[in-house]
PDB file of N, CA and C in Angstrom:
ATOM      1  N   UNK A   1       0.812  -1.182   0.000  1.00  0.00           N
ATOM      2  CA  UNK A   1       0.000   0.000   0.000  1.00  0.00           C
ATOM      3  C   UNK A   1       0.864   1.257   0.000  1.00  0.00           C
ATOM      4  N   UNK A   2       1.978   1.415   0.878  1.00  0.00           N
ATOM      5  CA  UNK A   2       3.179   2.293   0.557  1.00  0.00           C
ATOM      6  C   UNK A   2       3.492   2.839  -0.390  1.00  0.00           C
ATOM      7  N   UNK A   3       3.690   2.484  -1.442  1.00  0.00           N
ATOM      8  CA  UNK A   3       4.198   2.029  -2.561  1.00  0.00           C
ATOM      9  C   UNK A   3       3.007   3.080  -3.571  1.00  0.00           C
ATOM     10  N   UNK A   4       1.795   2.968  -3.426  1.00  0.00           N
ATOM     11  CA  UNK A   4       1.197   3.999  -4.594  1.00  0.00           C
ATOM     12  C   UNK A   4       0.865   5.494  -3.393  1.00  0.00           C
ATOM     13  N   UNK A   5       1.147   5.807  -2.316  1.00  0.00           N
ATOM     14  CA  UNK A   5       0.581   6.416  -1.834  1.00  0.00           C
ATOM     15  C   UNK A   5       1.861   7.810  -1.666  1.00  0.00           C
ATOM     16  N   UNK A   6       2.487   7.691  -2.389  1.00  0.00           N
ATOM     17  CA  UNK A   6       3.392   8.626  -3.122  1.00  0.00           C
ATOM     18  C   UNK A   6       2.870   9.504  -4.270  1.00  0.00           C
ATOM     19  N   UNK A   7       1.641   8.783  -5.250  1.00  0.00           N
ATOM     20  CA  UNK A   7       1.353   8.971  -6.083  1.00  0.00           C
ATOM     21  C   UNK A   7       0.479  10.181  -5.776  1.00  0.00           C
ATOM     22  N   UNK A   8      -0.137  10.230  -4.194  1.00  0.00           N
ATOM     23  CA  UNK A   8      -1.208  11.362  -4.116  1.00  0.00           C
ATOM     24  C   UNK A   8      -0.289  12.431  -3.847  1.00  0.00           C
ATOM     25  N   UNK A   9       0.603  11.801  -3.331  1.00  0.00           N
ATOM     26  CA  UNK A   9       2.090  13.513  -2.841  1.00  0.00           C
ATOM     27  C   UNK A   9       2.774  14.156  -3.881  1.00  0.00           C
ATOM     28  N   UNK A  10       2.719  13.628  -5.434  1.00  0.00           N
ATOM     29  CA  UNK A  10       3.809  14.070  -5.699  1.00  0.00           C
ATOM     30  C   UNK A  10       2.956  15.363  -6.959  1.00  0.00           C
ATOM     31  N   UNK A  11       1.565  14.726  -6.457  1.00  0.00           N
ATOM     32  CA  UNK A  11       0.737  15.990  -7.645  1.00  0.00           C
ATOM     33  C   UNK A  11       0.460  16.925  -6.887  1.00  0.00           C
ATOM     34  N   UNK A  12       0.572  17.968  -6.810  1.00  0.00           N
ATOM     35  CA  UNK A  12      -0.465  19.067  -6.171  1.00  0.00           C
ATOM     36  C   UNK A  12      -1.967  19.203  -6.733  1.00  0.00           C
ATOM     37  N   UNK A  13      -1.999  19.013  -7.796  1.00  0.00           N
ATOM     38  CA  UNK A  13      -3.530  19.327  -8.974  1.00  0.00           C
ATOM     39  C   UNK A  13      -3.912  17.998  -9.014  1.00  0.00           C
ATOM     40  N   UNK A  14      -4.093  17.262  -8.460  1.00  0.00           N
ATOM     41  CA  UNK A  14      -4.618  15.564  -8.550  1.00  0.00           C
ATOM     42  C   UNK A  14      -4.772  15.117 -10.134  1.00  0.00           C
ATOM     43  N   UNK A  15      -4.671  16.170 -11.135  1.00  0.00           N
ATOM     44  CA  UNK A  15      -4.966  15.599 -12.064  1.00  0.00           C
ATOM     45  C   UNK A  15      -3.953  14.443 -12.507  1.00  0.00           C
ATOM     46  N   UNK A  16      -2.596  13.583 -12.626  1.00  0.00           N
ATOM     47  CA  UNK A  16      -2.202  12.746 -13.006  1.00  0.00           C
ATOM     48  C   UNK A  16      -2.720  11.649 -12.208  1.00  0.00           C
ATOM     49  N   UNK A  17      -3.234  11.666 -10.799  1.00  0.00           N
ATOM     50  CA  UNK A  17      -3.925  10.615  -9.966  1.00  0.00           C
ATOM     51  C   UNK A  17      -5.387  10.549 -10.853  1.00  0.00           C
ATOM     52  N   UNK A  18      -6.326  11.909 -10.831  1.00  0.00           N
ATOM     53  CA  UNK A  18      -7.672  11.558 -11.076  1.00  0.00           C
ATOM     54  C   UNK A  18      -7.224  10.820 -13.000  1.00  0.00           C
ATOM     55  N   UNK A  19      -6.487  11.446 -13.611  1.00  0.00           N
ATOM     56  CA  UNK A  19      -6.339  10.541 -15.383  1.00  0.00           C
ATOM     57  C   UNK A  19      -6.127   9.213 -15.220  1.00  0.00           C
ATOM     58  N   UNK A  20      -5.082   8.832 -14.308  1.00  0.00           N
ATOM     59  CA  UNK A  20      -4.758   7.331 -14.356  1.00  0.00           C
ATOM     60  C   UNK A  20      -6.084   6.890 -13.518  1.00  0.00           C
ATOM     61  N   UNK A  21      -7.177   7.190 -12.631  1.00  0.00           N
ATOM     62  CA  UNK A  21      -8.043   6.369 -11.763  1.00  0.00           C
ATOM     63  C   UNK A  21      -9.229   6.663 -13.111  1.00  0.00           C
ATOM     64  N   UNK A  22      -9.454   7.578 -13.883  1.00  0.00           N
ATOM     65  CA  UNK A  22     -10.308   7.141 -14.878  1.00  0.00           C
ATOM     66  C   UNK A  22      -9.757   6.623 -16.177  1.00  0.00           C
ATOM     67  N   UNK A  23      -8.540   6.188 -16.559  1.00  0.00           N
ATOM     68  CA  UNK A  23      -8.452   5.342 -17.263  1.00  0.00           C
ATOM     69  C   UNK A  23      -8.656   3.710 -16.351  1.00  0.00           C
ATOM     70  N   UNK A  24      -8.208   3.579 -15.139  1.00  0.00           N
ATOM     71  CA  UNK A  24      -8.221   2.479 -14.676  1.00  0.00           C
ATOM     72  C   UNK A  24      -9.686   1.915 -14.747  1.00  0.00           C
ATOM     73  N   UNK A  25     -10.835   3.225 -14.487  1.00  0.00           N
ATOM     74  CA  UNK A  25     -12.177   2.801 -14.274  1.00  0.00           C
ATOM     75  C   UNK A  25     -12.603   2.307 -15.568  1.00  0.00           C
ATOM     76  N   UNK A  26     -12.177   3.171 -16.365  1.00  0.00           N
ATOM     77  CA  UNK A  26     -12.816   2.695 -17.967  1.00  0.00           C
ATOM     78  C   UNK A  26     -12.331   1.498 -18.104  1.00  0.00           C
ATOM     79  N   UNK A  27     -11.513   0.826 -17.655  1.00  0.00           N
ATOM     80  CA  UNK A  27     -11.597  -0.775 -17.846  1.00  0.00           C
ATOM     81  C   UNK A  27     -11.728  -1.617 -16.855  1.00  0.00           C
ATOM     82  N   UNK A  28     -12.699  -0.905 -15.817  1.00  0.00           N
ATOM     83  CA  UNK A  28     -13.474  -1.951 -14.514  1.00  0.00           C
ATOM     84  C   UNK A  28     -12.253  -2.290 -13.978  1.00  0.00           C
ATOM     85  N   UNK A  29     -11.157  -1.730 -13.592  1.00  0.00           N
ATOM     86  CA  UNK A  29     -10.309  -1.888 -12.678  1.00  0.00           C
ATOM     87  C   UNK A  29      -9.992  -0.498 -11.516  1.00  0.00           C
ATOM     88  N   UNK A  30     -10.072  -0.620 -10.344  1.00  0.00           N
ATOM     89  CA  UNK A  30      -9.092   0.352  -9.070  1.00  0.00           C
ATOM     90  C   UNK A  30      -7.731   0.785  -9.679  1.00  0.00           C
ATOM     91  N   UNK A  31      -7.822   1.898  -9.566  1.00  0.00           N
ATOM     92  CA  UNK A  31      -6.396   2.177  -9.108  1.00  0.00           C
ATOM     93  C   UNK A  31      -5.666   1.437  -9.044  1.00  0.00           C
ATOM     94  N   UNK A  32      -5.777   1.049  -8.044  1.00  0.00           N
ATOM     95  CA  UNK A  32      -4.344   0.051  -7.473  1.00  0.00           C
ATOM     96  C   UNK A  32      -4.058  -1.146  -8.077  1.00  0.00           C
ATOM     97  N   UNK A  33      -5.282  -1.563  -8.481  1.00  0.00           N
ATOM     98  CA  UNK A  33      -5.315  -3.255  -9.602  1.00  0.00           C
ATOM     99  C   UNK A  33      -4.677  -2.592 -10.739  1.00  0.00           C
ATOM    100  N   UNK A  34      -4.997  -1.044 -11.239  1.00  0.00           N
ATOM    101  CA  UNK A  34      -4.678  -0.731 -12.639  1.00  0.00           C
ATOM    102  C   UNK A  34      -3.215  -0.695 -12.248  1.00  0.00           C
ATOM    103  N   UNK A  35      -2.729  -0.003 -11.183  1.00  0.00           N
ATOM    104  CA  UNK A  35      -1.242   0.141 -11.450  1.00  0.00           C
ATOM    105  C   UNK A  35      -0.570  -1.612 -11.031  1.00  0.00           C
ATOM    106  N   UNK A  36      -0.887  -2.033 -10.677  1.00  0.00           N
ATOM    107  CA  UNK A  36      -0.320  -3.589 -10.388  1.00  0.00           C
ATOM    108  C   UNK A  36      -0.254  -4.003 -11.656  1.00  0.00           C
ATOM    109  N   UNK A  37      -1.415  -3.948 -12.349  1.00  0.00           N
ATOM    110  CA  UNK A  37      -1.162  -4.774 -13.901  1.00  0.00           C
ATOM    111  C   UNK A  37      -0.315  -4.014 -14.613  1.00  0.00           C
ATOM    112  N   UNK A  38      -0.035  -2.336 -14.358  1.00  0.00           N
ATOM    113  CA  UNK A  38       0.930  -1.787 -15.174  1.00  0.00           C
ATOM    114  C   UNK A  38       2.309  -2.175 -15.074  1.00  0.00           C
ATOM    115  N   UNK A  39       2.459  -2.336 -13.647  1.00  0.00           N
ATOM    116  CA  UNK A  39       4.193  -2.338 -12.789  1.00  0.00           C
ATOM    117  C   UNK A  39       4.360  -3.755 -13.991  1.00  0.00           C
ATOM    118  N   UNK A  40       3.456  -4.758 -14.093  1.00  0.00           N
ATOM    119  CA  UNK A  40       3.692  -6.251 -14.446  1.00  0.00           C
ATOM    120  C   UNK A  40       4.261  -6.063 -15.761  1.00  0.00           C
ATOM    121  N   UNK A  41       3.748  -5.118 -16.259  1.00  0.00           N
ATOM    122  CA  UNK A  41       4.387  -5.065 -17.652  1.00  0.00           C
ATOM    123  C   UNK A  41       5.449  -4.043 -18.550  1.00  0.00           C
ATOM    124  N   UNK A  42       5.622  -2.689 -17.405  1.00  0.00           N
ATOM    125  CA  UNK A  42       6.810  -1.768 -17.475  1.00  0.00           C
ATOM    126  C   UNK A  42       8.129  -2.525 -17.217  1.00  0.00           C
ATOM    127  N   UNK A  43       9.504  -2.607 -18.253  1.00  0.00           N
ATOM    128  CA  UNK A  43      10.472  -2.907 -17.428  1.00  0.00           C
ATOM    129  C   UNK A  43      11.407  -1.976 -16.972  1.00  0.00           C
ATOM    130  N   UNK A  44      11.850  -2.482 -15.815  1.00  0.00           N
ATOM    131  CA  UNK A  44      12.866  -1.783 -15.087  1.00  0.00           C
ATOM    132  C   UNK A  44      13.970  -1.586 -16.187  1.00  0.00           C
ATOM    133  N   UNK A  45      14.663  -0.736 -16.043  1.00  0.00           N
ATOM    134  CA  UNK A  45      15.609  -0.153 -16.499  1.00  0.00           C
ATOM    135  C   UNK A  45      17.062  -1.368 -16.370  1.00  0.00           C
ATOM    136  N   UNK A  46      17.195  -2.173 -15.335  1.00  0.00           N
ATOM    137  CA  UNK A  46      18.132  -3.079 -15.620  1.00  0.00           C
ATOM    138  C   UNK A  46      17.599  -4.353 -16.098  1.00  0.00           C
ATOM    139  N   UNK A  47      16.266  -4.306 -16.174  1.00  0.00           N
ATOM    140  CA  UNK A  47      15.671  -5.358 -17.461  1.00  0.00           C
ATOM    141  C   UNK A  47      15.660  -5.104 -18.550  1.00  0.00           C
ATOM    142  N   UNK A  48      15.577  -4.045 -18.800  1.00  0.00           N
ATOM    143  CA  UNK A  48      15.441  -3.550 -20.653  1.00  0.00           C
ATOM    144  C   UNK A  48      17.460  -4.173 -20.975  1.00  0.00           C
ATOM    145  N   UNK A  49      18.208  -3.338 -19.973  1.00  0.00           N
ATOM    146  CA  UNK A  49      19.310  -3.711 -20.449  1.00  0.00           C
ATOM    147  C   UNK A  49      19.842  -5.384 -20.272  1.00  0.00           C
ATOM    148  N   UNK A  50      19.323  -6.029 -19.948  1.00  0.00           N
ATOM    149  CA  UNK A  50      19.340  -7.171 -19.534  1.00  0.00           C
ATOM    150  C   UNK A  50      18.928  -7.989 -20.867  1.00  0.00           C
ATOM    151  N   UNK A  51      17.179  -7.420 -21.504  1.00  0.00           N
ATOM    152  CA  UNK A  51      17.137  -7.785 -22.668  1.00  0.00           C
ATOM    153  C   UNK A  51      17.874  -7.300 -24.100  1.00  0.00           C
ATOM    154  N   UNK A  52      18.477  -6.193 -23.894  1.00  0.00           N
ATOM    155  CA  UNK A  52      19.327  -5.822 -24.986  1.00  0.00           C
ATOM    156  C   UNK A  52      20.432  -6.484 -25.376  1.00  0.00           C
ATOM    157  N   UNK A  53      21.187  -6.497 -23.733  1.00  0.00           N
ATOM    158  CA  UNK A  53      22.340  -7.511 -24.269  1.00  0.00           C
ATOM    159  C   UNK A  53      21.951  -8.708 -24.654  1.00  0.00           C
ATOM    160  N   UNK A  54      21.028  -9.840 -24.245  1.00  0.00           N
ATOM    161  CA  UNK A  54      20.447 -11.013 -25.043  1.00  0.00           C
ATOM    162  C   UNK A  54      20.085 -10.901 -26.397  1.00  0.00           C
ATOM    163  N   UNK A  55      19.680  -9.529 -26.671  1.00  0.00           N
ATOM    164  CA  UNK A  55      19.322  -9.233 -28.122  1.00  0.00           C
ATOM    165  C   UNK A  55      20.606  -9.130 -29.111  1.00  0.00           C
ATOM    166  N   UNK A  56      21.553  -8.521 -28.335  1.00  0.00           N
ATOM    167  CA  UNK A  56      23.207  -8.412 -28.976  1.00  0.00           C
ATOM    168  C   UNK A  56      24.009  -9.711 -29.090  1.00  0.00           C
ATOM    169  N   UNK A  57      23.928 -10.491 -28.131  1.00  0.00           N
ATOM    170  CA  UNK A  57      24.124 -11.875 -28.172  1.00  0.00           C
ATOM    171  C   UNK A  57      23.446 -12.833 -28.991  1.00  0.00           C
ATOM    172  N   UNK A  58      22.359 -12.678 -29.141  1.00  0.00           N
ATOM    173  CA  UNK A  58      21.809 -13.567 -30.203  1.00  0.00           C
ATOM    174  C   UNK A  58      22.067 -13.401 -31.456  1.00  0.00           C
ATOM    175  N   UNK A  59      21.706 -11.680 -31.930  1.00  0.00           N
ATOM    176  CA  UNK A  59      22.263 -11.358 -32.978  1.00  0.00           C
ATOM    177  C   UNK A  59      23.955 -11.638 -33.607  1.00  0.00           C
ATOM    178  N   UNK A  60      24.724 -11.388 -32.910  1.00  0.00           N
ATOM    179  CA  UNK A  60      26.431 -11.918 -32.709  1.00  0.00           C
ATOM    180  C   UNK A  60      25.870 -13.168 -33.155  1.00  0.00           C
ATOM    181  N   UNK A  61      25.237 -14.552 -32.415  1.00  0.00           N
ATOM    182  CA  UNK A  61      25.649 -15.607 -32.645  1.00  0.00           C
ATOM    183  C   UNK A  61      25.283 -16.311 -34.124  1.00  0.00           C
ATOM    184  N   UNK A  62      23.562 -15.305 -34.323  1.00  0.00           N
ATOM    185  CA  UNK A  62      23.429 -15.929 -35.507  1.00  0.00           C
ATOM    186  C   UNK A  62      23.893 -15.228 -36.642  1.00  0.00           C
ATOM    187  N   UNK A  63      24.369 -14.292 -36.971  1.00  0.00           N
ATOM    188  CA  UNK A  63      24.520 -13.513 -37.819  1.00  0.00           C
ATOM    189  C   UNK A  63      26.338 -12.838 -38.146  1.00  0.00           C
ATOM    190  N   UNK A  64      26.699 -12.721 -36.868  1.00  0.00           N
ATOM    191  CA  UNK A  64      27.900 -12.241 -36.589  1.00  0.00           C
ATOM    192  C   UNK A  64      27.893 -10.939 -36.031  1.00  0.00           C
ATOM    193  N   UNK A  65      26.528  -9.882 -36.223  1.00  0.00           N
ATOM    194  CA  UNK A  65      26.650  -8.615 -36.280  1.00  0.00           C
ATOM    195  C   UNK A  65      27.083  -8.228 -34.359  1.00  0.00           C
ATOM    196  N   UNK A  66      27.999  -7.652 -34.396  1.00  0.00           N
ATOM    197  CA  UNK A  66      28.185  -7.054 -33.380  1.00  0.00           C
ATOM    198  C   UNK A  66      28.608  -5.540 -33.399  1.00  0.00           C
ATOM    199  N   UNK A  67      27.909  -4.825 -33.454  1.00  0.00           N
ATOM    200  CA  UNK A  67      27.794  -3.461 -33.392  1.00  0.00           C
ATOM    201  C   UNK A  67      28.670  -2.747 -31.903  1.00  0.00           C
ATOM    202  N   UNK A  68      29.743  -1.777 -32.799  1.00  0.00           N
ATOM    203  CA  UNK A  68      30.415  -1.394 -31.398  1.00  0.00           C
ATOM    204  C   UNK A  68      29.097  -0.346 -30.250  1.00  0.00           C
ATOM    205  N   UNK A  69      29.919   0.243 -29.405  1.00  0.00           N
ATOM    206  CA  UNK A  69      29.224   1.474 -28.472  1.00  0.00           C
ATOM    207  C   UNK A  69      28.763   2.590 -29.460  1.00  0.00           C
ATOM    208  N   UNK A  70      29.956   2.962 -30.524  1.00  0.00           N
ATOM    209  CA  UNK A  70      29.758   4.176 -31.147  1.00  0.00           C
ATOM    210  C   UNK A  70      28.682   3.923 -32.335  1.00  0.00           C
ATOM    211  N   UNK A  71      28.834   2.488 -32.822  1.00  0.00           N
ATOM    212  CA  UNK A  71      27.908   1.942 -33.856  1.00  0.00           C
ATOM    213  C   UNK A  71      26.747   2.009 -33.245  1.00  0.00           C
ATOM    214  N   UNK A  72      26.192   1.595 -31.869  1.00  0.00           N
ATOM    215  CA  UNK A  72      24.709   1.804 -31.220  1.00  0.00           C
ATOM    216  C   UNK A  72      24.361   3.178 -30.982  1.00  0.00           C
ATOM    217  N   UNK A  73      25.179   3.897 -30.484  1.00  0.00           N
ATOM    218  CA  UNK A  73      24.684   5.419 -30.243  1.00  0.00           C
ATOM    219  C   UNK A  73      24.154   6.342 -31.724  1.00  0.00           C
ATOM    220  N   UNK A  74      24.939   5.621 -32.906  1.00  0.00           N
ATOM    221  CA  UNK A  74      24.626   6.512 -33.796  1.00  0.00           C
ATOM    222  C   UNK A  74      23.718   5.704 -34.367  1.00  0.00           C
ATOM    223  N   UNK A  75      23.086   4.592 -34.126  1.00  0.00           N
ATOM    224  CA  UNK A  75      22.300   4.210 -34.655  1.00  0.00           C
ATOM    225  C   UNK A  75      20.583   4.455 -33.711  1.00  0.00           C
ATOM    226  N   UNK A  76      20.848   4.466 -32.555  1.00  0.00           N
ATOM    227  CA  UNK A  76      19.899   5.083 -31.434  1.00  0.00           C
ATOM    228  C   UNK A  76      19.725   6.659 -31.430  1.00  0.00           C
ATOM    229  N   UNK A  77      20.520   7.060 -32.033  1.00  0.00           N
ATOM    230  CA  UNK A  77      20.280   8.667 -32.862  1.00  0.00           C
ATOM    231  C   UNK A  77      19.471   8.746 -33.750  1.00  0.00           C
ATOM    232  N   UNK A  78      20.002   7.561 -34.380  1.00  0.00           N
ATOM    233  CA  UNK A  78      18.761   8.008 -35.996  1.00  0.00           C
ATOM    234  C   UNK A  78      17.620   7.252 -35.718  1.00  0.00           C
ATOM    235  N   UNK A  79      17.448   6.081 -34.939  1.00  0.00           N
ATOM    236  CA  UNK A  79      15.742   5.721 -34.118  1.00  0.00           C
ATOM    237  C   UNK A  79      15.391   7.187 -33.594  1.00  0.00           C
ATOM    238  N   UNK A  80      15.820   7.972 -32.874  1.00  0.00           N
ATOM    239  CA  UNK A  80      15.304   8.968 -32.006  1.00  0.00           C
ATOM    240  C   UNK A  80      14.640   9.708 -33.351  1.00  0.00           C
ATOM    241  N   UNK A  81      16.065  10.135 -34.341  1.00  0.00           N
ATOM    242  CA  UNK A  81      15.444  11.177 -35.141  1.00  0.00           C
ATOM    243  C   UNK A  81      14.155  10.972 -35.983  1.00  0.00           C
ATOM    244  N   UNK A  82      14.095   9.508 -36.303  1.00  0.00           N
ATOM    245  CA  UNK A  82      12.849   8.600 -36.942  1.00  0.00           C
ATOM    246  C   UNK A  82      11.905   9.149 -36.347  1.00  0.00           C
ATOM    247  N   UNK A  83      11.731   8.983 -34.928  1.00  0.00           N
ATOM    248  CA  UNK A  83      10.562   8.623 -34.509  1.00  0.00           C
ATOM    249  C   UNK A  83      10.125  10.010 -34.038  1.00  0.00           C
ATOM    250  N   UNK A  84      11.267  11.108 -33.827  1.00  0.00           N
ATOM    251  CA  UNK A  84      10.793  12.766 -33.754  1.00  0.00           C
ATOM    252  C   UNK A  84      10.172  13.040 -35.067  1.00  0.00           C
ATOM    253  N   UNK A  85      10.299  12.350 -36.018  1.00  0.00           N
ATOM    254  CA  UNK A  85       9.938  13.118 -37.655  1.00  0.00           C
ATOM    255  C   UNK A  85       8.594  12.408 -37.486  1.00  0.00           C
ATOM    256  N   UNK A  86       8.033  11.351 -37.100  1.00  0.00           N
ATOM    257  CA  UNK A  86       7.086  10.596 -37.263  1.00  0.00           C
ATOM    258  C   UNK A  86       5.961  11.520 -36.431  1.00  0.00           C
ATOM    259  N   UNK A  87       6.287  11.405 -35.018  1.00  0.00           N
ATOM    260  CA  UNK A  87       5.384  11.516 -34.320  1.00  0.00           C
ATOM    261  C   UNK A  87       4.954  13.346 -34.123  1.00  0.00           C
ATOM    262  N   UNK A  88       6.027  13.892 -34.880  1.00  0.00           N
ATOM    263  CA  UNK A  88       6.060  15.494 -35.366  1.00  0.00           C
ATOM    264  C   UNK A  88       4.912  15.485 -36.215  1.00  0.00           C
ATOM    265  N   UNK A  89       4.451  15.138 -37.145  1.00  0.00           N
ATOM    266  CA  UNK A  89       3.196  14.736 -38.246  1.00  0.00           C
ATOM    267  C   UNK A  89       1.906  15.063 -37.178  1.00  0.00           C
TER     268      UNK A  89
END
């Protein structure tokens, strides 16, 4: 219970509490059920990287491609710039 009751402190204008409790309602779930099923499916930040490197490893094994640091950053540049031109529309 700890754990969401941060969520009423950190708004002054309740509005990010009252948006997320009426999206939760619009699908017959609480609050608290809505954010439980959310936490289940956000990953943590040392899971995403957890699945990346498995993604780099697999790729390496079947393919060979191993992309250096500087090869990912400039390629996570031009995803960013993609998806600024896209969602700019």
């Amino acid at each position: 219970m700890a754990k969401f009751t941060s969520l009423n402190r950190t708004s002054t204008d309740g509005r990010p509490k009252d948006r997320l409790a009426a999206i939760a309602a619009s699908e017959g779930l609480s609050l608290r059920a809505y954010l439980a099923r959310l936490a289940e499916t956000v990953l943590t930040p040392a899971e995403r990287a957890e699945r990346a490197e498995k993604a780099r490893a697999a790729l390496k094994e079947w393919n060979g491609y191993a992309p250096t640091r500087s090869e990912q950053d400039d390629l996570d540049s031009e995803l960013d710039r993609r998806l600024a031109r896209v969602t700019a529309r």
